[in-house]
C-alpha atoms as a PDB file:
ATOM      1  CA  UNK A   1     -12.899 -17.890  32.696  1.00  0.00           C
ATOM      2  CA  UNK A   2     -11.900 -17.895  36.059  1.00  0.00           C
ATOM      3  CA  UNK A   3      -9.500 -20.864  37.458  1.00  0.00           C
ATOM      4  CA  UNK A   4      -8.224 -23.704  35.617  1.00  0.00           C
ATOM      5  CA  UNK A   5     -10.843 -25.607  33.468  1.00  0.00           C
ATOM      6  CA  UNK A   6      -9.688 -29.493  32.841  1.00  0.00           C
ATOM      7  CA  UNK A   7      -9.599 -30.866  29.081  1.00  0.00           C
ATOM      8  CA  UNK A   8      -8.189 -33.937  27.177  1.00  0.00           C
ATOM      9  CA  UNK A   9      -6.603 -34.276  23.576  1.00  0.00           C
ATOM     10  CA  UNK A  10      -8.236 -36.414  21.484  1.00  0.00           C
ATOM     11  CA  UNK A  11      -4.585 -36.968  19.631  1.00  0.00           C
ATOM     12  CA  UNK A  12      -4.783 -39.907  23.366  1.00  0.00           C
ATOM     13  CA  UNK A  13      -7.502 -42.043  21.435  1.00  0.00           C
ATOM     14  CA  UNK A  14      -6.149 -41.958  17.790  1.00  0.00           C
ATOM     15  CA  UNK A  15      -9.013 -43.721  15.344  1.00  0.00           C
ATOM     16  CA  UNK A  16     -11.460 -43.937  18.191  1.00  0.00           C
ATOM     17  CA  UNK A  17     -15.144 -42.172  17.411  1.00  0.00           C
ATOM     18  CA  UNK A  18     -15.688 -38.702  18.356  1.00  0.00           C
ATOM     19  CA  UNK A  19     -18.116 -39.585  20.743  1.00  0.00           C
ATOM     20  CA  UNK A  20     -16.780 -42.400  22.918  1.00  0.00           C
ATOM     21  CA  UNK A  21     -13.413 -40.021  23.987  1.00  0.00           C
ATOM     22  CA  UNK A  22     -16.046 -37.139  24.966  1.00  0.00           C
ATOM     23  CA  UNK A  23     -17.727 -39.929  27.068  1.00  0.00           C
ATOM     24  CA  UNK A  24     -14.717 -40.963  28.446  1.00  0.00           C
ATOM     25  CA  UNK A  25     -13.421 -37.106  28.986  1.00  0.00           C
ATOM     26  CA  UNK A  26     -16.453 -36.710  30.861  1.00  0.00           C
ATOM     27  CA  UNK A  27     -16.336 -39.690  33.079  1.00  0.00           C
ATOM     28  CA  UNK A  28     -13.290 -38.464  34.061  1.00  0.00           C
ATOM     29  CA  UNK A  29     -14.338 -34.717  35.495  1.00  0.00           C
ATOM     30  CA  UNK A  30     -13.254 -32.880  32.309  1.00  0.00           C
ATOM     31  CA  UNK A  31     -15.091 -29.650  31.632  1.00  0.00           C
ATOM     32  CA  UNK A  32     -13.410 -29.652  27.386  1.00  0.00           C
ATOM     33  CA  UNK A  33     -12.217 -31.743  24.404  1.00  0.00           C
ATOM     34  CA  UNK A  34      -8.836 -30.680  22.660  1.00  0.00           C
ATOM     35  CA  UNK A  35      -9.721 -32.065  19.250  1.00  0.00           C
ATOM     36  CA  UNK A  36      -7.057 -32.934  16.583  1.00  0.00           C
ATOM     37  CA  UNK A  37      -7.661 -31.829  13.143  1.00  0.00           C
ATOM     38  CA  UNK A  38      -6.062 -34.395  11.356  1.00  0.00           C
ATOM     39  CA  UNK A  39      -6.687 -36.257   8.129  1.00  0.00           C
ATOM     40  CA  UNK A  40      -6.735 -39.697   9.195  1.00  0.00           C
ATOM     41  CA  UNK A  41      -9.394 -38.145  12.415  1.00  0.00           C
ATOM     42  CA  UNK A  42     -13.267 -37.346  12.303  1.00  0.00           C
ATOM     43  CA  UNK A  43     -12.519 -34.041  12.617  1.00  0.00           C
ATOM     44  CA  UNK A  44     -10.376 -32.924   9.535  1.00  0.00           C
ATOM     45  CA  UNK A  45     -10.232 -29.801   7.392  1.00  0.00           C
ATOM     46  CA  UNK A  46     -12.762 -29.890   4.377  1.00  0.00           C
ATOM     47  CA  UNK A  47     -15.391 -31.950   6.612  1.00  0.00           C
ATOM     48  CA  UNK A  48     -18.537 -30.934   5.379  1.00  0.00           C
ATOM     49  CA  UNK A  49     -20.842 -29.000   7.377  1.00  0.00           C
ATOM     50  CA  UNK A  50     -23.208 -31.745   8.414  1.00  0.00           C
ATOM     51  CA  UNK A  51     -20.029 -33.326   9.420  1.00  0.00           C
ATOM     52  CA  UNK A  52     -18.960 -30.999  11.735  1.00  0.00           C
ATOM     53  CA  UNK A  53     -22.191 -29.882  13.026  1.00  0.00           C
ATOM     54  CA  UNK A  54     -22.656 -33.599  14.040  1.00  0.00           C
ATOM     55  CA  UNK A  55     -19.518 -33.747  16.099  1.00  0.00           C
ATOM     56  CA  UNK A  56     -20.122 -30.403  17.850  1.00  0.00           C
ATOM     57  CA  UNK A  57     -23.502 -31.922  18.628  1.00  0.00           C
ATOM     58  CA  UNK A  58     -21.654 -34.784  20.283  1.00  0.00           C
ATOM     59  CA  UNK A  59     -19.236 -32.781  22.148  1.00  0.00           C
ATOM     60  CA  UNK A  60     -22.176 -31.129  23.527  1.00  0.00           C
ATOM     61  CA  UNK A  61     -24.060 -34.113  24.516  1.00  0.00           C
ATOM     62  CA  UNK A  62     -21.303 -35.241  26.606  1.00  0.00           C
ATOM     63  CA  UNK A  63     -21.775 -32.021  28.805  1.00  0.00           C
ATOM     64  CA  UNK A  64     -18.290 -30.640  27.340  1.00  0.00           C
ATOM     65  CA  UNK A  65     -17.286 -27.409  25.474  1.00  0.00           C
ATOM     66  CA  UNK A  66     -14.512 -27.831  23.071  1.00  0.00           C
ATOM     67  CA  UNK A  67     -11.223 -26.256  24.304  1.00  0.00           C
ATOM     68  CA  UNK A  68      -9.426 -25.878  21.039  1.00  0.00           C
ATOM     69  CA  UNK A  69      -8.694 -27.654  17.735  1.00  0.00           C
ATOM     70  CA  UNK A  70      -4.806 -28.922  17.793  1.00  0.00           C
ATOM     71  CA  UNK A  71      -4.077 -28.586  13.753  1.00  0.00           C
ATOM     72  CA  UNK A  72      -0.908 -29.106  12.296  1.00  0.00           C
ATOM     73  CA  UNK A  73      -0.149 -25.808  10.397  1.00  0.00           C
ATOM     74  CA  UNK A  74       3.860 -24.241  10.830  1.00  0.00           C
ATOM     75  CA  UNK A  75       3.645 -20.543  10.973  1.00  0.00           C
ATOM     76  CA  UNK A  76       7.695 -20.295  10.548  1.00  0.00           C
ATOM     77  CA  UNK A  77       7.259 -22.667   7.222  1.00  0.00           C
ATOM     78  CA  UNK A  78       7.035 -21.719   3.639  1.00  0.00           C
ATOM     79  CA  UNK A  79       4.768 -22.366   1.531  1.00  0.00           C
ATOM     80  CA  UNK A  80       0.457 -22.552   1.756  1.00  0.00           C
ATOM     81  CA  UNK A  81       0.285 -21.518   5.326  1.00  0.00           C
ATOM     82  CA  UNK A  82      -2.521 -18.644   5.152  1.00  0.00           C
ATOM     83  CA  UNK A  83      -4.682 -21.127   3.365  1.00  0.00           C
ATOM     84  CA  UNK A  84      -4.201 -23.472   6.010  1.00  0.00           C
ATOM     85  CA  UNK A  85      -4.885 -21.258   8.984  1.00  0.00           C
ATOM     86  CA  UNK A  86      -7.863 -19.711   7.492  1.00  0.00           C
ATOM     87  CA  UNK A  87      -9.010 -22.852   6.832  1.00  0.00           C
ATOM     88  CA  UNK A  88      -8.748 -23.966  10.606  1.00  0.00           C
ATOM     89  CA  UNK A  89     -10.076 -21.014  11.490  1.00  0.00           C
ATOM     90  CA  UNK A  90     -13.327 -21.476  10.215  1.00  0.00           C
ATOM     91  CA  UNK A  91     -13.843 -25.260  11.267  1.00  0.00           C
ATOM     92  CA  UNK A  92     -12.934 -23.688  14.776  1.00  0.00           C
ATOM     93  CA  UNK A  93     -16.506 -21.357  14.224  1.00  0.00           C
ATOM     94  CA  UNK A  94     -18.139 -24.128  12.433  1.00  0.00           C
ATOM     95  CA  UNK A  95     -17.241 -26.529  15.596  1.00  0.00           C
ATOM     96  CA  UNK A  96     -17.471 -23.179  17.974  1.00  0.00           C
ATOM     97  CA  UNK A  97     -13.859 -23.771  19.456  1.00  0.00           C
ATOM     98  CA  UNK A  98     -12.666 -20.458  20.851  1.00  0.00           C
ATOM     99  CA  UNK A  99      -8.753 -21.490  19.542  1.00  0.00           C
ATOM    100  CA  UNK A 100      -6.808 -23.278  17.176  1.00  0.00           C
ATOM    101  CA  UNK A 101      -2.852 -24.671  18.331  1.00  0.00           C
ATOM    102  CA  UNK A 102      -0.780 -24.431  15.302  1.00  0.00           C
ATOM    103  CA  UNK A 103       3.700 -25.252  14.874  1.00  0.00           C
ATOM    104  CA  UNK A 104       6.084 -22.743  14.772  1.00  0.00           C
ATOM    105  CA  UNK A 105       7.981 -25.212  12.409  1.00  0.00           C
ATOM    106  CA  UNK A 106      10.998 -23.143  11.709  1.00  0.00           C
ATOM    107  CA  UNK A 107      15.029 -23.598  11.217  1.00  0.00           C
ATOM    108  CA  UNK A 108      15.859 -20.781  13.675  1.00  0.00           C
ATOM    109  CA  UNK A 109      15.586 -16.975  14.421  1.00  0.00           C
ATOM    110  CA  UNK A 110      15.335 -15.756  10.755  1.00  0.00           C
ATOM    111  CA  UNK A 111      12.169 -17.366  10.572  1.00  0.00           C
ATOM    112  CA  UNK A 112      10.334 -15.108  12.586  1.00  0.00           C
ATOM    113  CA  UNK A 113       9.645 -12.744  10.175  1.00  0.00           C
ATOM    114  CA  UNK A 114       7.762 -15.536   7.945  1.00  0.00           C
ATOM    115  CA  UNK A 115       5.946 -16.505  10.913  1.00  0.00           C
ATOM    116  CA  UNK A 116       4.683 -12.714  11.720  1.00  0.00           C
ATOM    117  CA  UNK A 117       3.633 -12.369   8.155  1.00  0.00           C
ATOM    118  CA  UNK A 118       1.844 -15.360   7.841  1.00  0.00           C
ATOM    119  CA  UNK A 119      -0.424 -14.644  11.233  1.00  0.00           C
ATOM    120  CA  UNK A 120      -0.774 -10.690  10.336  1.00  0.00           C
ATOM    121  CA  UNK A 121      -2.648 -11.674   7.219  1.00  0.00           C
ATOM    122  CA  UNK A 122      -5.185 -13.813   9.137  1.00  0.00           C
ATOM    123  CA  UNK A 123      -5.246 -11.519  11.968  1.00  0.00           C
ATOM    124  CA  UNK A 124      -8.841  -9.982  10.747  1.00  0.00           C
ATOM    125  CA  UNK A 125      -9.890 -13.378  10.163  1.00  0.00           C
ATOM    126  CA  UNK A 126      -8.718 -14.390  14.418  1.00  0.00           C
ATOM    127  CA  UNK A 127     -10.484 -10.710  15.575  1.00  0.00           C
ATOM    128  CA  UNK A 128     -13.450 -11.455  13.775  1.00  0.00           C
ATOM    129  CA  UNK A 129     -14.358 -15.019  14.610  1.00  0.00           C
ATOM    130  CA  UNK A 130     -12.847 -13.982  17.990  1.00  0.00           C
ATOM    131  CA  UNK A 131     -10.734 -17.055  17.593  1.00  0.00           C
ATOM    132  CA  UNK A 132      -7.328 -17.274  19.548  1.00  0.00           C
ATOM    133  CA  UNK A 133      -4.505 -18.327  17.379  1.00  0.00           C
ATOM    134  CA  UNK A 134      -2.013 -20.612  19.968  1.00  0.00           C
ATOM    135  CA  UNK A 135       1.443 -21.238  18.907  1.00  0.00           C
ATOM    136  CA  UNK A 136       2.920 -24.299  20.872  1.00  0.00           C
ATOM    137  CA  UNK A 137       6.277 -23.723  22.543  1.00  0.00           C
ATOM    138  CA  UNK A 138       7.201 -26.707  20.272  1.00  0.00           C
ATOM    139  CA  UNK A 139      10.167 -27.945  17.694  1.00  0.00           C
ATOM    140  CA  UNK A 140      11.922 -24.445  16.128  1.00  0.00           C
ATOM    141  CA  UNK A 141      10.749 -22.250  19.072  1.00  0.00           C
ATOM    142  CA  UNK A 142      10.567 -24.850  22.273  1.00  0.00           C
ATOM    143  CA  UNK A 143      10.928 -22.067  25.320  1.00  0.00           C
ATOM    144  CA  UNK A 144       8.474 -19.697  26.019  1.00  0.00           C
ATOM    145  CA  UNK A 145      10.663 -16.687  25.538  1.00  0.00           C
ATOM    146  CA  UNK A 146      11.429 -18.075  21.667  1.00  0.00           C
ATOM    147  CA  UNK A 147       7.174 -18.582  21.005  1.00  0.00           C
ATOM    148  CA  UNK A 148       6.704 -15.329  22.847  1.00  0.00           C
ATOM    149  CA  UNK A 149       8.669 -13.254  19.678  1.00  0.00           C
ATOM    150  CA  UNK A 150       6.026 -14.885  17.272  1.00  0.00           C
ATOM    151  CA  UNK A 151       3.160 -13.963  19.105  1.00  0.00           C
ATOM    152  CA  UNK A 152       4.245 -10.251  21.227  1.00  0.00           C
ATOM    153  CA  UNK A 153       4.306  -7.814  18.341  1.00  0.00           C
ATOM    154  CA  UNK A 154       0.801  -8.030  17.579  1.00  0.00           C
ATOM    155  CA  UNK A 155       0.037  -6.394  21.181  1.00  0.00           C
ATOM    156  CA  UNK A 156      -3.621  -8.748  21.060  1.00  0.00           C
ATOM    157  CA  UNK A 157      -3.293 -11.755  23.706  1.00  0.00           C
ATOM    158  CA  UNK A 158      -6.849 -12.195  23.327  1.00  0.00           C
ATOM    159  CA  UNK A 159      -6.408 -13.105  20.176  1.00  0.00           C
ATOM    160  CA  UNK A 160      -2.545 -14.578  19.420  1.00  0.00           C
ATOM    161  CA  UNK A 161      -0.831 -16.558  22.285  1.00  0.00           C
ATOM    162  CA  UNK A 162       0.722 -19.637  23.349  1.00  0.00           C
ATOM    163  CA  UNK A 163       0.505 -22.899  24.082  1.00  0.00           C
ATOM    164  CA  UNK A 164       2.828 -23.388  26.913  1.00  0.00           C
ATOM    165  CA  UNK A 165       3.715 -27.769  26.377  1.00  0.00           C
ATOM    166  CA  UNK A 166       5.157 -28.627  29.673  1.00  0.00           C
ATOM    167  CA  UNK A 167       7.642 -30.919  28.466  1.00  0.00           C
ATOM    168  CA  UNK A 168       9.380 -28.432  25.849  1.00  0.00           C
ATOM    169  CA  UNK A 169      10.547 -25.173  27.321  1.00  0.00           C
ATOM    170  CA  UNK A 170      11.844 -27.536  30.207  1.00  0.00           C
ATOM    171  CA  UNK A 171      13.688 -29.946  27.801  1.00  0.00           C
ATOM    172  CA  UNK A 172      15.316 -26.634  26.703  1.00  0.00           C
ATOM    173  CA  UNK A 173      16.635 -25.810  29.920  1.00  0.00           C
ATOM    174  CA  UNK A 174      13.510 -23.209  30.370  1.00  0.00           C
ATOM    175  CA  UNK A 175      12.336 -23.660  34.242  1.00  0.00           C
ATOM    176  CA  UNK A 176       8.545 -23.505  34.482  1.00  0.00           C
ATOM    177  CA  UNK A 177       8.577 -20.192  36.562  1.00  0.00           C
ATOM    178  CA  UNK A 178      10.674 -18.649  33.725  1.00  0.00           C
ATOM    179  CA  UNK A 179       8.368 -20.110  30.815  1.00  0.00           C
ATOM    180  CA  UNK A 180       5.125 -18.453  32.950  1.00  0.00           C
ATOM    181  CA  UNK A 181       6.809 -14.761  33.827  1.00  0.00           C
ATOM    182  CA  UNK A 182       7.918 -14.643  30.110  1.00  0.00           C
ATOM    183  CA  UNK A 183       4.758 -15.785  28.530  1.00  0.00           C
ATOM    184  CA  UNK A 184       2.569 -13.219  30.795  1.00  0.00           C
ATOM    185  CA  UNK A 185       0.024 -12.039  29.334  1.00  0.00           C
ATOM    186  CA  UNK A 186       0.488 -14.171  26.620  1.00  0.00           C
ATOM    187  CA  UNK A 187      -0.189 -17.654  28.014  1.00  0.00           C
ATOM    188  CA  UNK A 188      -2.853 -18.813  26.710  1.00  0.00           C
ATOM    189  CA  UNK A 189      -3.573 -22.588  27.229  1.00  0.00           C
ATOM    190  CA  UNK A 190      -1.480 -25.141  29.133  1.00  0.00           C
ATOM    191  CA  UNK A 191      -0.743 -28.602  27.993  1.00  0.00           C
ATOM    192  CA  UNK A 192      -0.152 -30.998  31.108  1.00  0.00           C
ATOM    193  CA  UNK A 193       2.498 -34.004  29.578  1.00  0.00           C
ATOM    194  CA  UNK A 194       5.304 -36.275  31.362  1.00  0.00           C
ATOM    195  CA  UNK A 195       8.296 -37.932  30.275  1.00  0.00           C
ATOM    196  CA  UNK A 196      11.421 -39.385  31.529  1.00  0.00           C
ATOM    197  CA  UNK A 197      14.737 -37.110  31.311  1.00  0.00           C
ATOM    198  CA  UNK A 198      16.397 -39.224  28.790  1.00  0.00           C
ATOM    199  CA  UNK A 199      13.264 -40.860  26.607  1.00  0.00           C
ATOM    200  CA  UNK A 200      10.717 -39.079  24.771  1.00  0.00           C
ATOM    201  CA  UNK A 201       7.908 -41.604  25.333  1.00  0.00           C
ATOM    202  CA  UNK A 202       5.012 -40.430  27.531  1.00  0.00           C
ATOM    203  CA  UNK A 203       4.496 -41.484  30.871  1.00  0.00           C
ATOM    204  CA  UNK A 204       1.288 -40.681  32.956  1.00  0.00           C
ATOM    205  CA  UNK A 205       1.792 -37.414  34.968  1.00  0.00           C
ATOM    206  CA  UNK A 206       3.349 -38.011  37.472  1.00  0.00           C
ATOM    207  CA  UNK A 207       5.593 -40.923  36.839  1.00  0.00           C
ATOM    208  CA  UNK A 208       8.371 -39.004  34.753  1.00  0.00           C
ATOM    209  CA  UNK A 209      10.654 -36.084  35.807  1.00  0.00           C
ATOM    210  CA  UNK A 210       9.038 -33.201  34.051  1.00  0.00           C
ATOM    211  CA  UNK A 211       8.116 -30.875  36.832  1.00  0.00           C
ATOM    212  CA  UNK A 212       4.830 -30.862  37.299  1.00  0.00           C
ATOM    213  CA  UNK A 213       4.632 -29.529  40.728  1.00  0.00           C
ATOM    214  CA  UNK A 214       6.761 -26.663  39.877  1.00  0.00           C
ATOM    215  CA  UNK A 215       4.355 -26.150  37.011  1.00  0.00           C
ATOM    216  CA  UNK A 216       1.004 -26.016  39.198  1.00  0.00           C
ATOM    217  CA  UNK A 217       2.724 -23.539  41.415  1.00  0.00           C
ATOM    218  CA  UNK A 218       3.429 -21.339  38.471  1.00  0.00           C
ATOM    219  CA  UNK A 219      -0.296 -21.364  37.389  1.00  0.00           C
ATOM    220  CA  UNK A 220      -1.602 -20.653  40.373  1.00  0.00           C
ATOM    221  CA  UNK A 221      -2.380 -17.396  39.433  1.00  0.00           C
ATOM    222  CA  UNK A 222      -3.640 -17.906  36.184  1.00  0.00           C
ATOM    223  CA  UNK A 223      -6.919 -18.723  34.309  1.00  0.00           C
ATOM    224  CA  UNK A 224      -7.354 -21.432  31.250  1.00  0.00           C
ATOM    225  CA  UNK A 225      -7.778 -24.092  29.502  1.00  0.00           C
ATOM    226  CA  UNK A 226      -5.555 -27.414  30.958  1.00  0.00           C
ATOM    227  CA  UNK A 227      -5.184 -29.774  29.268  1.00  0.00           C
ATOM    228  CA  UNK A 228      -4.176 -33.728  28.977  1.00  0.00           C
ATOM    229  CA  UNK A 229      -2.033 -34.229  25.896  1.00  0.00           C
ATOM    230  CA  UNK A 230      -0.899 -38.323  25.607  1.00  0.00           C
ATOM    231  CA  UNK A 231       0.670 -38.727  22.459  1.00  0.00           C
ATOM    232  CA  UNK A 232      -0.439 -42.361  21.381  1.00  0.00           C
ATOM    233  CA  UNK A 233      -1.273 -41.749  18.051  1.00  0.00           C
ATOM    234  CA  UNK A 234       2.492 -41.002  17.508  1.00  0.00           C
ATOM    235  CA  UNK A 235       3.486 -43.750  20.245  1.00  0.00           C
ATOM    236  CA  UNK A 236       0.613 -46.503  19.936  1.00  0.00           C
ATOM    237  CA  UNK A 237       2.320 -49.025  22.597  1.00  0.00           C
ATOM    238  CA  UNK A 238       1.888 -46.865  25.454  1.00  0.00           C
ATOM    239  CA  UNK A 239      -1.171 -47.555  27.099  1.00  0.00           C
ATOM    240  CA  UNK A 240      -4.628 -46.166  26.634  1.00  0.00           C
ATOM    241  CA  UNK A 241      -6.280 -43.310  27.297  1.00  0.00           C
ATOM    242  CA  UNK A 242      -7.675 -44.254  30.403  1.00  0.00           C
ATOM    243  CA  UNK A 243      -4.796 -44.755  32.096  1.00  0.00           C
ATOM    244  CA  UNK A 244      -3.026 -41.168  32.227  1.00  0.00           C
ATOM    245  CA  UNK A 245      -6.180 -39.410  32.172  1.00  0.00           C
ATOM    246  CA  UNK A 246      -6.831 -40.957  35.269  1.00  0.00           C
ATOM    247  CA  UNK A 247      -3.085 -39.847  36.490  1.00  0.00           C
ATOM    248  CA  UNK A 248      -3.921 -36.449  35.210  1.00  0.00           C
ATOM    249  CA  UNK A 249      -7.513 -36.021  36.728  1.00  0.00           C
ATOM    250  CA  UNK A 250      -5.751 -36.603  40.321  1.00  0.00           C
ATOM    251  CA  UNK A 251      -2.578 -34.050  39.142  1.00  0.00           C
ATOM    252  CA  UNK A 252      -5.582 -31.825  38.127  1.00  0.00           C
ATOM    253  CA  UNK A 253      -7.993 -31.972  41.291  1.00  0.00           C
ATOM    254  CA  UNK A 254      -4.791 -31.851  43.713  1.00  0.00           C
ATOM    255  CA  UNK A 255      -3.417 -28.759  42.188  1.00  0.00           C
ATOM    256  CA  UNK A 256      -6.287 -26.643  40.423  1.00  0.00           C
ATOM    257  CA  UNK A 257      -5.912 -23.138  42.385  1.00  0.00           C
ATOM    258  CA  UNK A 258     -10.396 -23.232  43.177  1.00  0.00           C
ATOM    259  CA  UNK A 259      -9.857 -26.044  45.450  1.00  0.00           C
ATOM    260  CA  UNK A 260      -6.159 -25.384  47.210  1.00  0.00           C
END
């Protein structure tokens, strides 16, 4: 992959058929579909095959590729977590994403060990699906230089990286050129979002203070997956999909390093 390639999450259109957001995604200039594996979603672990053959088919038909399947699993967390991630795993082959985004999901620094154990044992099961595990810079591990200990011992970028979420490592006091020379190597996907400085709800990129600019600037050396994320199914006032993707398709053509 060469230069940025432009995707949307479905977690913008919660409840709304598979097919209509890859329409929209499409009408919009994106090349990918982020798709959230969730239970109350068309796309949700223990789908059946026909299931998920069906929406890859769709997916297709709209002239996208799917960039990665957002799931929920926390690789800091006790409990069933291999289960989990091997069974997102093989939806991602079934569906032919090329990643999964998991949580980190942890109480602090003496969950990394949990985390490393939990994504050694499904290692084999990343390198041979050639899947790429993602861990969002998210909750526990918000910065890119806390998700970076989760993912650098394995030494396999192609294979276990990060999801760099604009608005976290910067909440956190991270800079965007310090969350991109830390992750390295190890970026792996980039999640385009905007908020105001003192609210959590999303705002169309653009109209917050997250700094987006700063952000493009730091890419502009790097190749991947970009990627709308508008949290309505969390925040169902805020307006529709339409409405930020639109925001995000001009942040996306005015910034995207082919066309500079």
């Amino acid at each position: 992959m060469t230069g940025w390639r432009f995707a949307v999450s479905t977690l913008g259109a919660p409840g709304v058929p598979l097919r209509d957001t890859a329409r929209l995604a499409a009408d919009h200039g994106c090349h990918g579909l982020e798709i959230r594996v969730h239970p109350d979603e068309e796309v949700h672990i223990g789908m059946s095959p026909a299931q998920a053959d069906r929406c890859r088919e769709q997916v297709a038909d709209a002239g996208l590729e799917i960039a990665c399947l957002a799931g929920y699993p926390k690789v800091c967390a006790p409990g069933p977590v291999i289960p989990e991630l091997r069974a997102l795993i093989e939806l991602a082959v079934r569906l032919g994403a090329p990643a999964i985004r998991v949580f980190p999901g942890g109480q602090g620094t003496g969950d990394d060990g949990r985390a490393m154990d939990h994504i050694a044992a499904v290692l084999p099961d990343l390198r041979a699906a050639n899947i790429r595990l993602l861990v969002e810079t998210h909750d526990s591990h918000a910065t890119g230089e806390a998700a970076l200990r989760l993912v650098e011992p394995f030494h396999d970028p192609k294979h276990v990286a990060v999801l760099w979420d604009a608005v976290h490592p910067w909440r956190a006091g991270e800079p965007p050129p310090r969350t991109r020379a830390v992750l390295a190597e190890y970026l792996g996907y980039f999640q385009v979002k905007d908020v105001a400085t003192d609210n959590p709800t999303p705002l169309p990129p653009g109209s917050g203070h997250v700094p987006l600019t700063d952000c493009a600037h730091a890419l502009a050396d790097w190749s991947g997956w970009v990627s709308l994320e508008w949290e309505r199914a969390w925040y169902p006032d805020i307006a529709p999909l339409q409405t930020p993707l639109s925001a995000a398709t001009t942040w996306y053509h005015r910034w995207q390093p082919n066309h500079r």
